[in-house]
PDB file of N, CA and C in Angstrom:
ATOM      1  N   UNK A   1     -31.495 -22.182  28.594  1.00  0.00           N
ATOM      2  CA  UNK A   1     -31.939 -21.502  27.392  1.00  0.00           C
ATOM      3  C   UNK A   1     -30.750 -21.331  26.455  1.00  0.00           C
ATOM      4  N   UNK A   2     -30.835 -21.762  25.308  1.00  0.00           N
ATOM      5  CA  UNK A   2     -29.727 -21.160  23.806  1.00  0.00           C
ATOM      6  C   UNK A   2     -30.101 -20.433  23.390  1.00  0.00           C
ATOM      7  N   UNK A   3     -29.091 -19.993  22.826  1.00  0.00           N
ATOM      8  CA  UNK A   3     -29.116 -19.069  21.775  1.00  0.00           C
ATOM      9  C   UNK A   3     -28.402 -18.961  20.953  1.00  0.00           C
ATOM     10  N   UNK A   4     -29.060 -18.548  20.036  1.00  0.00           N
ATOM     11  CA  UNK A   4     -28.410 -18.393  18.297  1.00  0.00           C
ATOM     12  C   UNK A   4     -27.011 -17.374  17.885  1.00  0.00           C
ATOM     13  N   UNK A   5     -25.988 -17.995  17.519  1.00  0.00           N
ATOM     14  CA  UNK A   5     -24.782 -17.092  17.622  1.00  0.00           C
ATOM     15  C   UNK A   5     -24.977 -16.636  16.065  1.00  0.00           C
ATOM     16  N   UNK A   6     -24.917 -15.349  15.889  1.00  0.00           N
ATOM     17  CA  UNK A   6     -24.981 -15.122  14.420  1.00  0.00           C
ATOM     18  C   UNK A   6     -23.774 -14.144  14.188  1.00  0.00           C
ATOM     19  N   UNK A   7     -22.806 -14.846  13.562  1.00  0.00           N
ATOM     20  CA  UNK A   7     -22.047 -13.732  13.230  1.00  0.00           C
ATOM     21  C   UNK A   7     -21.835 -12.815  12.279  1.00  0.00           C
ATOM     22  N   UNK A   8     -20.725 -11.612  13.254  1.00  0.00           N
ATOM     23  CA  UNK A   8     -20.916 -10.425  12.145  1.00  0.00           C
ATOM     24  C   UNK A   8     -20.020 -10.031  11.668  1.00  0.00           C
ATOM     25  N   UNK A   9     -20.327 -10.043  10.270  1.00  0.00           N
ATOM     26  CA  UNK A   9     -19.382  -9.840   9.185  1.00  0.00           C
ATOM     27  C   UNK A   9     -19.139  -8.043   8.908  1.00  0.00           C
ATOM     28  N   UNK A  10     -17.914  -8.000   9.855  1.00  0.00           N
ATOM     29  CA  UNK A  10     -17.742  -6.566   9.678  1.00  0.00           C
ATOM     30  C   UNK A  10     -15.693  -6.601   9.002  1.00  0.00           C
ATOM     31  N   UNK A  11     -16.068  -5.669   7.661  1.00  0.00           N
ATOM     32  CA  UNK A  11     -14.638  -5.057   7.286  1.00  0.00           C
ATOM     33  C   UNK A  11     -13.127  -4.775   8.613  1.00  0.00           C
ATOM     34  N   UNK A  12     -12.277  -6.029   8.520  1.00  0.00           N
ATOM     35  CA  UNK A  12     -11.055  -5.315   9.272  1.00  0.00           C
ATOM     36  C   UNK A  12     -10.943  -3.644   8.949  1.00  0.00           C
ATOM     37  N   UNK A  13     -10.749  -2.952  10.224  1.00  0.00           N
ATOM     38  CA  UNK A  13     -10.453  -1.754  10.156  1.00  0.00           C
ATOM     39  C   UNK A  13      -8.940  -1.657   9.895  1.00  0.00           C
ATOM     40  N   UNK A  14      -8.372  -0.709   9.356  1.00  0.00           N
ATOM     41  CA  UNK A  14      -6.892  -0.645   8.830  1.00  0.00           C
ATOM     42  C   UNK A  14      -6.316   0.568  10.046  1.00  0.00           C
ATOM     43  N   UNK A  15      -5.527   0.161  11.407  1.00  0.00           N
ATOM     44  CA  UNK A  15      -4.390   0.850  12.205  1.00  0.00           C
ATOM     45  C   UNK A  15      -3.900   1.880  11.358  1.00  0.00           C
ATOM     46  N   UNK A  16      -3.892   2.727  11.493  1.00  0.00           N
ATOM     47  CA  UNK A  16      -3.159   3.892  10.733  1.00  0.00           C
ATOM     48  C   UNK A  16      -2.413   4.342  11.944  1.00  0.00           C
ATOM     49  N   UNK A  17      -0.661   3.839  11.854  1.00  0.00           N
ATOM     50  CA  UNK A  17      -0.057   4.667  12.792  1.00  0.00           C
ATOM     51  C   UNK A  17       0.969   5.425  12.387  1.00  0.00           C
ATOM     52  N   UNK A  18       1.543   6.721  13.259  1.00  0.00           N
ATOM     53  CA  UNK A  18       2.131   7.573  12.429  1.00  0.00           C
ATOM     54  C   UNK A  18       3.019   7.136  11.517  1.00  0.00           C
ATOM     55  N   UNK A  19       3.767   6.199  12.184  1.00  0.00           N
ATOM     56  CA  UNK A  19       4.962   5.767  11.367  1.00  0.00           C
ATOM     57  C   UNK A  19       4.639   5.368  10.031  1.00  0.00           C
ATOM     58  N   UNK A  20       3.417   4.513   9.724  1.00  0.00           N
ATOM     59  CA  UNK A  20       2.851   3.844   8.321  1.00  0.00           C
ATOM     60  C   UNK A  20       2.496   4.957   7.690  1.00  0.00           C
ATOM     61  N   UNK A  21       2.261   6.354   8.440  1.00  0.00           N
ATOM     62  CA  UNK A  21       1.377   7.771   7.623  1.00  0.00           C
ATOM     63  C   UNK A  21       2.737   8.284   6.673  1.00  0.00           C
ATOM     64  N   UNK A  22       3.679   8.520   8.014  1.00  0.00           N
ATOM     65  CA  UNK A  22       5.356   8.807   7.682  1.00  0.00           C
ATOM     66  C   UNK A  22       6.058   8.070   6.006  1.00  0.00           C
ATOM     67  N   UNK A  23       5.811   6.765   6.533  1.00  0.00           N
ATOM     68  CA  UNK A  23       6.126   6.064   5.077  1.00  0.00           C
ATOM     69  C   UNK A  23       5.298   6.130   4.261  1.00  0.00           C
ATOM     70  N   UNK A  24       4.482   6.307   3.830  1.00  0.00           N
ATOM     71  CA  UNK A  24       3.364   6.670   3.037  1.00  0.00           C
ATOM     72  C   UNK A  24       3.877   7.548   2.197  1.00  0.00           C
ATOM     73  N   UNK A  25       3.822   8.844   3.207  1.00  0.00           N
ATOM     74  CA  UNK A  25       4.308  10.275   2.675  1.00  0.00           C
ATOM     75  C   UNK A  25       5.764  10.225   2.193  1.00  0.00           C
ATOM     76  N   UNK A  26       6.153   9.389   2.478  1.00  0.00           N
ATOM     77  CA  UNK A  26       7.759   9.300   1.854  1.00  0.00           C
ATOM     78  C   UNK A  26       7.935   8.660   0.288  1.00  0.00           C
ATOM     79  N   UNK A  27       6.952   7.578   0.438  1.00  0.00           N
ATOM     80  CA  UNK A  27       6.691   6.393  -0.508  1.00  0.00           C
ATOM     81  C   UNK A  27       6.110   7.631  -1.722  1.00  0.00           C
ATOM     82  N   UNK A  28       5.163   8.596  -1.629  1.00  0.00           N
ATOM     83  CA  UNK A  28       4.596   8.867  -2.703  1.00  0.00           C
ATOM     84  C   UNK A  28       5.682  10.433  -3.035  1.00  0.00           C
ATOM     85  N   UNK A  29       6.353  10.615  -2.477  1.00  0.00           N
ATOM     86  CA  UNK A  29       7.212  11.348  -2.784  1.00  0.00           C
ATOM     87  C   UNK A  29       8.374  10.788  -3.526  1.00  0.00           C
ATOM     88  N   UNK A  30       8.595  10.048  -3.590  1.00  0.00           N
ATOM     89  CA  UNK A  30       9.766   9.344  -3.555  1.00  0.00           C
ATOM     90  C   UNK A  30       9.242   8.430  -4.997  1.00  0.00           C
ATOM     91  N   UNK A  31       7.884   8.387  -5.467  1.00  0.00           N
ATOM     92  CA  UNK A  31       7.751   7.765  -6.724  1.00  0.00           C
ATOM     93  C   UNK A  31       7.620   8.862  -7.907  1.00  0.00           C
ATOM     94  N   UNK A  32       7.606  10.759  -7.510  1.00  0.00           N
ATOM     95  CA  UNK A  32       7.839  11.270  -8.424  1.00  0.00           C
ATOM     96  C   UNK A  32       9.178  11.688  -8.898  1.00  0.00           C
ATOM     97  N   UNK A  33      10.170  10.846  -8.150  1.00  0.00           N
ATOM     98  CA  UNK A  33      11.529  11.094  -8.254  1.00  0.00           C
ATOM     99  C   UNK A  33      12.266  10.053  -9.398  1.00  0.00           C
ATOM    100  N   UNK A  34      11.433   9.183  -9.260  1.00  0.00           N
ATOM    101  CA  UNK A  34      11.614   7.620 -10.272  1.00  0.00           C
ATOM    102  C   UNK A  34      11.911   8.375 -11.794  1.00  0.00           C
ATOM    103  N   UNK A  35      13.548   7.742 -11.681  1.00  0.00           N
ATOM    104  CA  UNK A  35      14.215   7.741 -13.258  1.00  0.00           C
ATOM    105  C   UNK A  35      14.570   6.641 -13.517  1.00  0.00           C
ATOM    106  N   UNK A  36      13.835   5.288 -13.678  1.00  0.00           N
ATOM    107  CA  UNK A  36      14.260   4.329 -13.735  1.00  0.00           C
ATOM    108  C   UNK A  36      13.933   4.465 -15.519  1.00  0.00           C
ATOM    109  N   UNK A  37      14.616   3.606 -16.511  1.00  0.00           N
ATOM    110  CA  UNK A  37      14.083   3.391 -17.755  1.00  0.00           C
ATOM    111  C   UNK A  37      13.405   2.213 -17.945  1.00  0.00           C
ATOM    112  N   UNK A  38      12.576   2.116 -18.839  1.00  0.00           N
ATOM    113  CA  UNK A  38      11.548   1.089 -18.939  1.00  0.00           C
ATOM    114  C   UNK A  38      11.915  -0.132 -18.974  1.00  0.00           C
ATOM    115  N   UNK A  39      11.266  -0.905 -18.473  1.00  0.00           N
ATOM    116  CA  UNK A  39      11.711  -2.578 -18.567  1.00  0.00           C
ATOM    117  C   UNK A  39      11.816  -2.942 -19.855  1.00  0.00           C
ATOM    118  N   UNK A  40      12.540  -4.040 -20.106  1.00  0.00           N
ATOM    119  CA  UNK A  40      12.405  -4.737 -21.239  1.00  0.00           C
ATOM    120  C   UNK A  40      11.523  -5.866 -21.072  1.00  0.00           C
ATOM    121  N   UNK A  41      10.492  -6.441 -21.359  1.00  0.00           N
ATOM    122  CA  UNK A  41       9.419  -7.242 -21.192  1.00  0.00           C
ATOM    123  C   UNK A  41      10.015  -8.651 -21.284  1.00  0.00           C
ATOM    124  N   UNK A  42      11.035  -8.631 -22.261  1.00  0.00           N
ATOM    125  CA  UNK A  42      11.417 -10.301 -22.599  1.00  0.00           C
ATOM    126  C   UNK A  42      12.975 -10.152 -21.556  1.00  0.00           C
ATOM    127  N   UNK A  43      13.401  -9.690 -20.692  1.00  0.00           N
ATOM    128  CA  UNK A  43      14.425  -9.374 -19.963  1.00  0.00           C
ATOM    129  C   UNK A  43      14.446  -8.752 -18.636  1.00  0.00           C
ATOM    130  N   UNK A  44      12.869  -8.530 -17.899  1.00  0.00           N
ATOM    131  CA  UNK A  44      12.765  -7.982 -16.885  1.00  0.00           C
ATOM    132  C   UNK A  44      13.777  -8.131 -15.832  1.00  0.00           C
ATOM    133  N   UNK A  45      14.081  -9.255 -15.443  1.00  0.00           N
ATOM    134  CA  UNK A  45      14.666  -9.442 -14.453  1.00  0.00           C
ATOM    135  C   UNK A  45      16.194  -8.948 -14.642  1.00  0.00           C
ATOM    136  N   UNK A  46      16.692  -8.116 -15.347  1.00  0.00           N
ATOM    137  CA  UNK A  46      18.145  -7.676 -15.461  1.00  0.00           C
ATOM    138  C   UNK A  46      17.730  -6.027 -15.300  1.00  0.00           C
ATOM    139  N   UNK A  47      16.432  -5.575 -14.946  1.00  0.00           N
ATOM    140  CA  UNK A  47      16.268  -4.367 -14.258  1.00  0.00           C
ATOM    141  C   UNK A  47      17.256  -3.305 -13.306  1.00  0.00           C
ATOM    142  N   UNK A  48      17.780  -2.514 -13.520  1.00  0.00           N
ATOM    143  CA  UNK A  48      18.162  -2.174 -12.543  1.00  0.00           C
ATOM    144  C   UNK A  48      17.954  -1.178 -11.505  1.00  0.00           C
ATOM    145  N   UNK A  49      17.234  -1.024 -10.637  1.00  0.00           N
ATOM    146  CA  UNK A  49      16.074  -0.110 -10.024  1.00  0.00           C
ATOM    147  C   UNK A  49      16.964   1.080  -9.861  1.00  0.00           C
ATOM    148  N   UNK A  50      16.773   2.627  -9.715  1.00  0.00           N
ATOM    149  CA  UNK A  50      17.045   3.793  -9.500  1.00  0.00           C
ATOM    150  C   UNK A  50      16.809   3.877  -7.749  1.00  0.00           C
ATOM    151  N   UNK A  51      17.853   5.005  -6.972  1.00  0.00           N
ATOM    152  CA  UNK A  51      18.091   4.844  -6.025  1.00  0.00           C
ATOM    153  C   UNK A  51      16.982   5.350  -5.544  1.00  0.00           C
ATOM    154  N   UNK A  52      15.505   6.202  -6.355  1.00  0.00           N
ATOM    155  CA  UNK A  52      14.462   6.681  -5.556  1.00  0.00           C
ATOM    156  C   UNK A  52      13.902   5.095  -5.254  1.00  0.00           C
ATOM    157  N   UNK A  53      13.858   3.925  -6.413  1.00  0.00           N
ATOM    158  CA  UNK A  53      12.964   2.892  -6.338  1.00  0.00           C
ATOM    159  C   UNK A  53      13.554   1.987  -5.253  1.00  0.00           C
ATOM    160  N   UNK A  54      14.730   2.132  -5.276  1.00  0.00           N
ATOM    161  CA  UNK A  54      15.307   1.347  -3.914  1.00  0.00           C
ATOM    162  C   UNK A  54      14.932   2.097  -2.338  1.00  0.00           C
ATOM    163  N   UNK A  55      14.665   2.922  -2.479  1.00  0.00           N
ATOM    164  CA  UNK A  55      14.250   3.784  -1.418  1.00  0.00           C
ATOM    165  C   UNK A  55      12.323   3.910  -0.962  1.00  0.00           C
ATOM    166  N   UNK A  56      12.053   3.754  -1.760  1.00  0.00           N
ATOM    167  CA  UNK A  56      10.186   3.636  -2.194  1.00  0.00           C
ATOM    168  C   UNK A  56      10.350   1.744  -1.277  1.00  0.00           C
ATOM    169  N   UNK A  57      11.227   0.586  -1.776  1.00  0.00           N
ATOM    170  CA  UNK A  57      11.211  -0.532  -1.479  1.00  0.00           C
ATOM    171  C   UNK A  57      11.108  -0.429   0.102  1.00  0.00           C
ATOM    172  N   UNK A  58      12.213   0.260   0.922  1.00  0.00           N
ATOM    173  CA  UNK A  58      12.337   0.501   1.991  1.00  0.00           C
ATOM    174  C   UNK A  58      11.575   1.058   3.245  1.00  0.00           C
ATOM    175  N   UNK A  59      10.982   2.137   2.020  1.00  0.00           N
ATOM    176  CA  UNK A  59       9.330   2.922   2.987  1.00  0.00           C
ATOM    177  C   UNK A  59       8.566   2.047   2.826  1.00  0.00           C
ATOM    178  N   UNK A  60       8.185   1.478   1.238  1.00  0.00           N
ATOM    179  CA  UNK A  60       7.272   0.016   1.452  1.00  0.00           C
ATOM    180  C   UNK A  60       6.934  -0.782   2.494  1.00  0.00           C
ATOM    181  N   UNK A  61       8.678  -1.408   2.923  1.00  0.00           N
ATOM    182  CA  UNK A  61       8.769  -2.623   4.097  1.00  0.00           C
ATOM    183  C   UNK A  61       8.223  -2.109   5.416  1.00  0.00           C
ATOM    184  N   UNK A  62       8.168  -0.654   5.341  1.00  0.00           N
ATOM    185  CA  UNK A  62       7.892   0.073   6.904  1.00  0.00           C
ATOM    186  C   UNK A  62       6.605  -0.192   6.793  1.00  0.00           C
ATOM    187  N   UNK A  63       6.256   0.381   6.099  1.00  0.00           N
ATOM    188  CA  UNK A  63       4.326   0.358   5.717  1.00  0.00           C
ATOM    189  C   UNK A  63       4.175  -0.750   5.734  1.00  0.00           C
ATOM    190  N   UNK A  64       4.206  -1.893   5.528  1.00  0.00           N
ATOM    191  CA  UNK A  64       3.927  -3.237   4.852  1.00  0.00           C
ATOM    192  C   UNK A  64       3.824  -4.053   7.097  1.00  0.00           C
ATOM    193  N   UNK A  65       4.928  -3.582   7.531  1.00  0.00           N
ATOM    194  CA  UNK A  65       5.061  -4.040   8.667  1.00  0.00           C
ATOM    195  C   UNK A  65       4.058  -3.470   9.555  1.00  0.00           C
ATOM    196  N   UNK A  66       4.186  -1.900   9.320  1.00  0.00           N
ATOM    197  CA  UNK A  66       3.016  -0.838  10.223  1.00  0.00           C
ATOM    198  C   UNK A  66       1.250  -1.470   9.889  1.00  0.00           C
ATOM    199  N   UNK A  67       1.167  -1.658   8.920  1.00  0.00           N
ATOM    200  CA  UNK A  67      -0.017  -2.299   8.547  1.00  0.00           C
ATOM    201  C   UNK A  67      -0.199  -3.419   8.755  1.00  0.00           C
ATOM    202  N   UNK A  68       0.954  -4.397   9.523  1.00  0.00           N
ATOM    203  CA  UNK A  68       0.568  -5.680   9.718  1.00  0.00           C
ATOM    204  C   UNK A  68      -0.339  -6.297   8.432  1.00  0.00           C
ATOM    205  N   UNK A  69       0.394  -6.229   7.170  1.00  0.00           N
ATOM    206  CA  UNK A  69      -0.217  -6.990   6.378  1.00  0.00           C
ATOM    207  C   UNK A  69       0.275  -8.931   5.719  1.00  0.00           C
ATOM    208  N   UNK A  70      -0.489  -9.151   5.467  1.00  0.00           N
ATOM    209  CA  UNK A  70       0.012 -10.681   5.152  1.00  0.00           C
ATOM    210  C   UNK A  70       0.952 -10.900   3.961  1.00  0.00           C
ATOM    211  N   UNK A  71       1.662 -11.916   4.206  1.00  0.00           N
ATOM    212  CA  UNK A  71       2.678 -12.068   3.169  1.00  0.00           C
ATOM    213  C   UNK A  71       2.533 -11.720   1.486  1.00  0.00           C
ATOM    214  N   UNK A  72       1.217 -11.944   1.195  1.00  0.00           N
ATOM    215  CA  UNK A  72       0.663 -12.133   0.124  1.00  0.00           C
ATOM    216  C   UNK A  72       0.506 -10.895  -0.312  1.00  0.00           C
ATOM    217  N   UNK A  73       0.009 -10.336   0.630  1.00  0.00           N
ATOM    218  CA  UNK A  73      -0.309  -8.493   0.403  1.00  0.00           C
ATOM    219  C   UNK A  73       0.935  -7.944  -0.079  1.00  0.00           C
ATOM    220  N   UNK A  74       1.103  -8.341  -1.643  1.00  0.00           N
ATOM    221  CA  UNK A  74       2.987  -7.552  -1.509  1.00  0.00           C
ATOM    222  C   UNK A  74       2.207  -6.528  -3.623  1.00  0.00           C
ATOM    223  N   UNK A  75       2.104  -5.307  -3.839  1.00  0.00           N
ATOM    224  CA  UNK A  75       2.634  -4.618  -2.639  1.00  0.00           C
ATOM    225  C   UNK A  75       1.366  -3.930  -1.860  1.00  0.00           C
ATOM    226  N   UNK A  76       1.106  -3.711  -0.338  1.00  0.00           N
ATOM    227  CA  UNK A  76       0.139  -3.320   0.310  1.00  0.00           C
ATOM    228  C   UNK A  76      -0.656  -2.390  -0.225  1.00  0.00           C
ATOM    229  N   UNK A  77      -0.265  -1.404  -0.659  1.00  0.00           N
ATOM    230  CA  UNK A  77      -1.480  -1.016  -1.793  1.00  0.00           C
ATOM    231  C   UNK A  77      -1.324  -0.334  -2.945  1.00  0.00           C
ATOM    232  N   UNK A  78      -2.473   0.618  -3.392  1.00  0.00           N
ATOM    233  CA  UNK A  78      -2.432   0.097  -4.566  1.00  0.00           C
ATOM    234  C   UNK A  78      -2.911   1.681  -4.741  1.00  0.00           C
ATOM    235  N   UNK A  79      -2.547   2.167  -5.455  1.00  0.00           N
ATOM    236  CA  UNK A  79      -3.511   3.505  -6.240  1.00  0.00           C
ATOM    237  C   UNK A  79      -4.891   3.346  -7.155  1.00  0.00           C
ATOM    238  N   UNK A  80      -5.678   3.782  -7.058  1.00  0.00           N
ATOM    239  CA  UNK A  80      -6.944   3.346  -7.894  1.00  0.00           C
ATOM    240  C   UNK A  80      -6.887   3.667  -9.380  1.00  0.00           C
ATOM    241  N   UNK A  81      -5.995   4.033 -10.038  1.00  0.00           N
ATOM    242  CA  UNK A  81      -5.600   4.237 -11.240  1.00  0.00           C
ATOM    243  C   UNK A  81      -4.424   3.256 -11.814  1.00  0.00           C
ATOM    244  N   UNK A  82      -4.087   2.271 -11.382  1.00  0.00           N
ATOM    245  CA  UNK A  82      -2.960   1.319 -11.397  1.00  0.00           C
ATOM    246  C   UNK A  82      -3.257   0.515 -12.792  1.00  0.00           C
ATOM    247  N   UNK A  83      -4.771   0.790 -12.959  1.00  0.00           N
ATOM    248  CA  UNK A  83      -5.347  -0.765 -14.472  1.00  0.00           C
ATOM    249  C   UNK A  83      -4.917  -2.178 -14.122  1.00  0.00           C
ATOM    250  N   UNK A  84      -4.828  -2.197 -12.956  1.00  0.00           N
ATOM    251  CA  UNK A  84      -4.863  -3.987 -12.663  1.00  0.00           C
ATOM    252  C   UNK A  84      -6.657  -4.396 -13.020  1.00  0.00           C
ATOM    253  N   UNK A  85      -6.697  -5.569 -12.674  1.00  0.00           N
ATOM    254  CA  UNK A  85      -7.770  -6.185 -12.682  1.00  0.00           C
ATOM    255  C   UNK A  85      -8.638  -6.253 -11.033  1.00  0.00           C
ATOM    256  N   UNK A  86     -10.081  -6.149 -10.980  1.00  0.00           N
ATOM    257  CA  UNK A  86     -10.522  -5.955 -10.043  1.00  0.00           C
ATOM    258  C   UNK A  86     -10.463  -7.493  -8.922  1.00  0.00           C
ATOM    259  N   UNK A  87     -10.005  -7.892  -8.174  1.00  0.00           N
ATOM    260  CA  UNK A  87      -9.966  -9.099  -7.183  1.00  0.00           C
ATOM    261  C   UNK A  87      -9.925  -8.717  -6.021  1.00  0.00           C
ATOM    262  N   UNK A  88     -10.033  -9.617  -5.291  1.00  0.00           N
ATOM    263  CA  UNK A  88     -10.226  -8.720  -3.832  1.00  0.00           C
ATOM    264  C   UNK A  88      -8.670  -8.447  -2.736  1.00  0.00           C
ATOM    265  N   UNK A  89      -7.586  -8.985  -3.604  1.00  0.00           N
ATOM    266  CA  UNK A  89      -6.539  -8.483  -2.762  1.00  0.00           C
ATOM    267  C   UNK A  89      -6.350  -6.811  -3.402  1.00  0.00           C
ATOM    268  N   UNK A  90      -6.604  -6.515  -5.222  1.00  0.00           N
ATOM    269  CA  UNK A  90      -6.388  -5.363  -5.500  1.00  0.00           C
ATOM    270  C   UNK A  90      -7.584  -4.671  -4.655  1.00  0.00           C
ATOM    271  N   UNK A  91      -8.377  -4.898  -4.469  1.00  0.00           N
ATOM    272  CA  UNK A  91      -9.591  -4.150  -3.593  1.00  0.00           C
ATOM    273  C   UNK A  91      -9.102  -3.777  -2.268  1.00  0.00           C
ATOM    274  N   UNK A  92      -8.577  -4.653  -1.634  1.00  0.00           N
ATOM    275  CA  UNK A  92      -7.806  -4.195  -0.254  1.00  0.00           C
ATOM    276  C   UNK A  92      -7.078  -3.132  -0.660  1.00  0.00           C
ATOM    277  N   UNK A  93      -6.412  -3.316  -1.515  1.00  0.00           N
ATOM    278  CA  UNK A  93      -5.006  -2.426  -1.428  1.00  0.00           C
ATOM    279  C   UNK A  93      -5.372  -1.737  -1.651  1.00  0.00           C
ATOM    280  N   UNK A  94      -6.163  -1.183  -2.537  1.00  0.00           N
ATOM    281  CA  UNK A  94      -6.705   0.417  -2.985  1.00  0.00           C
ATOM    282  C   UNK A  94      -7.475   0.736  -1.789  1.00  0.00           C
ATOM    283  N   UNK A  95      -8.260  -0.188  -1.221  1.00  0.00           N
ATOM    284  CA  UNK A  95      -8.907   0.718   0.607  1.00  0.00           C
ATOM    285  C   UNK A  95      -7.627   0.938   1.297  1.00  0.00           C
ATOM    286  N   UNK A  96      -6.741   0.211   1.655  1.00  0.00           N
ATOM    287  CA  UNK A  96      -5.739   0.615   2.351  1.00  0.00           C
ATOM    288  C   UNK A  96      -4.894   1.972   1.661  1.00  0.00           C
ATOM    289  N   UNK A  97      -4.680   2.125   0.093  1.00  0.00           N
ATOM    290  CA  UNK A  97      -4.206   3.349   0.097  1.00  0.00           C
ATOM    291  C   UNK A  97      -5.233   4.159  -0.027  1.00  0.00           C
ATOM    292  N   UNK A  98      -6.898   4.154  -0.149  1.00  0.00           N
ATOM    293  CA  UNK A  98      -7.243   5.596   0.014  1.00  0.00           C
ATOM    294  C   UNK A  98      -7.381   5.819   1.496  1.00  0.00           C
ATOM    295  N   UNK A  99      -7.570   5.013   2.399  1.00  0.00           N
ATOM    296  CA  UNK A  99      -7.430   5.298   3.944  1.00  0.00           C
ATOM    297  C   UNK A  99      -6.554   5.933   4.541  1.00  0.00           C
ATOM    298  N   UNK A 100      -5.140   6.020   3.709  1.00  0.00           N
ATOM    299  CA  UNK A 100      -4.002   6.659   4.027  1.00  0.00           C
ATOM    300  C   UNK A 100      -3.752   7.636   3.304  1.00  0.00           C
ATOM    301  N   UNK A 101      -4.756   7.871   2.457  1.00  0.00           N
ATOM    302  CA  UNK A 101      -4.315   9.128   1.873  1.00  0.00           C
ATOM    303  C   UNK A 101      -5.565   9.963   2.583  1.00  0.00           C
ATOM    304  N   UNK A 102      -6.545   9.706   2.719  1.00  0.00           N
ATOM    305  CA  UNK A 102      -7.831  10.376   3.979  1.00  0.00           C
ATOM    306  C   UNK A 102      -6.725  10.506   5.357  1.00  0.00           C
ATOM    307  N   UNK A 103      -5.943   9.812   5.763  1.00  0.00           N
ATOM    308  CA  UNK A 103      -5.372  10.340   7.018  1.00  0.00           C
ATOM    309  C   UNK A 103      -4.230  11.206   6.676  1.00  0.00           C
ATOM    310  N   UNK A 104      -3.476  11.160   5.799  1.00  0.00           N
ATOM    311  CA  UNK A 104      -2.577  11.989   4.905  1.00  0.00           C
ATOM    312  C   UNK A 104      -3.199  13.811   5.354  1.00  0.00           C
ATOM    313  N   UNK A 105      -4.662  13.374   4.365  1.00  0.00           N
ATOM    314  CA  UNK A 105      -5.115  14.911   3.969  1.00  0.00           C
ATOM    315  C   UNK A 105      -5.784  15.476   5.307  1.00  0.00           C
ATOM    316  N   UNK A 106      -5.972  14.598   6.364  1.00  0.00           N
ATOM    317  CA  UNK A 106      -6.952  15.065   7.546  1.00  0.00           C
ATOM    318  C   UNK A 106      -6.036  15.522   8.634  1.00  0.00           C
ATOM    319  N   UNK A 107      -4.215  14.860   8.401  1.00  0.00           N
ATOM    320  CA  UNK A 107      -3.320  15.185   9.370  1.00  0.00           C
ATOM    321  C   UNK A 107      -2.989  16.811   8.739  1.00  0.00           C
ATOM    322  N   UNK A 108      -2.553  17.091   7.213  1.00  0.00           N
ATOM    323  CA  UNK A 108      -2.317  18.207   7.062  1.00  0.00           C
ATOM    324  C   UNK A 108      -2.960  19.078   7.352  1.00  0.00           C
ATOM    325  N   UNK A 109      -5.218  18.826   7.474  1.00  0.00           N
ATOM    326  CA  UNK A 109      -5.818  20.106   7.697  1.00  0.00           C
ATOM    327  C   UNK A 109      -5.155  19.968   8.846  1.00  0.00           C
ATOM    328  N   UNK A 110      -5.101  19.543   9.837  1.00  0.00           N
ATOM    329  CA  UNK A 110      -4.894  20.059  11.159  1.00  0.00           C
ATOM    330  C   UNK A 110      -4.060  21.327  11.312  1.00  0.00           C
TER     331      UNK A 110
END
């Protein structure tokens, strides 16, 4: 007797482990510290990042690793107020940061 394999299309769940919660909480602390001055649009690349943004880069790479995300995923997420355009890597990233900000707010009730 066969049978019919039908598969199921279910959403990767996103690992939330402390360490990725840790950088998280560091990462969004650490972006109200940002004194960087504005880019120049026709000169970006002579930027020179402020030591909070070099530090935000660093909690990034933790998160970025803790989340086991793909190369492409750069940066892993995303705030839902960012005004990018809707695609489905910005769609990840904004589930991945409100998932971490739901474990954020569910570790503090504790």
């Amino acid at each position: 007797m066969s049978t019919k394999r039908i598969p199921v299309n279910r959403p990767p769940v996103v690992q939330i482990t402390p360490a990725a919660l840790a950088a998280f909480k560091a990462m969004r602390a650490l972006e109200k510290q940002c004194s960087c001055p504005p880019r120049d649009p026709v000169r970006y690349w002579e930027h020179q990042q402020c030591a909070a943004c070099e530090a935000w880069r660093d909690q990034h790479a933790i998160l970025w690793r803790e989340l086991k995300c793909r190369p492409w995923e750069f940066p892993c997420i995303r705030p839902d107020k960012d005004g990018l355009p809707d695609n489905q890597w910005h769609r990840a990233a904004r589930q991945r940061y409100r998932a971490l900000e739901a474990a954020l707010a569910e570790r503090s009730a504790r």
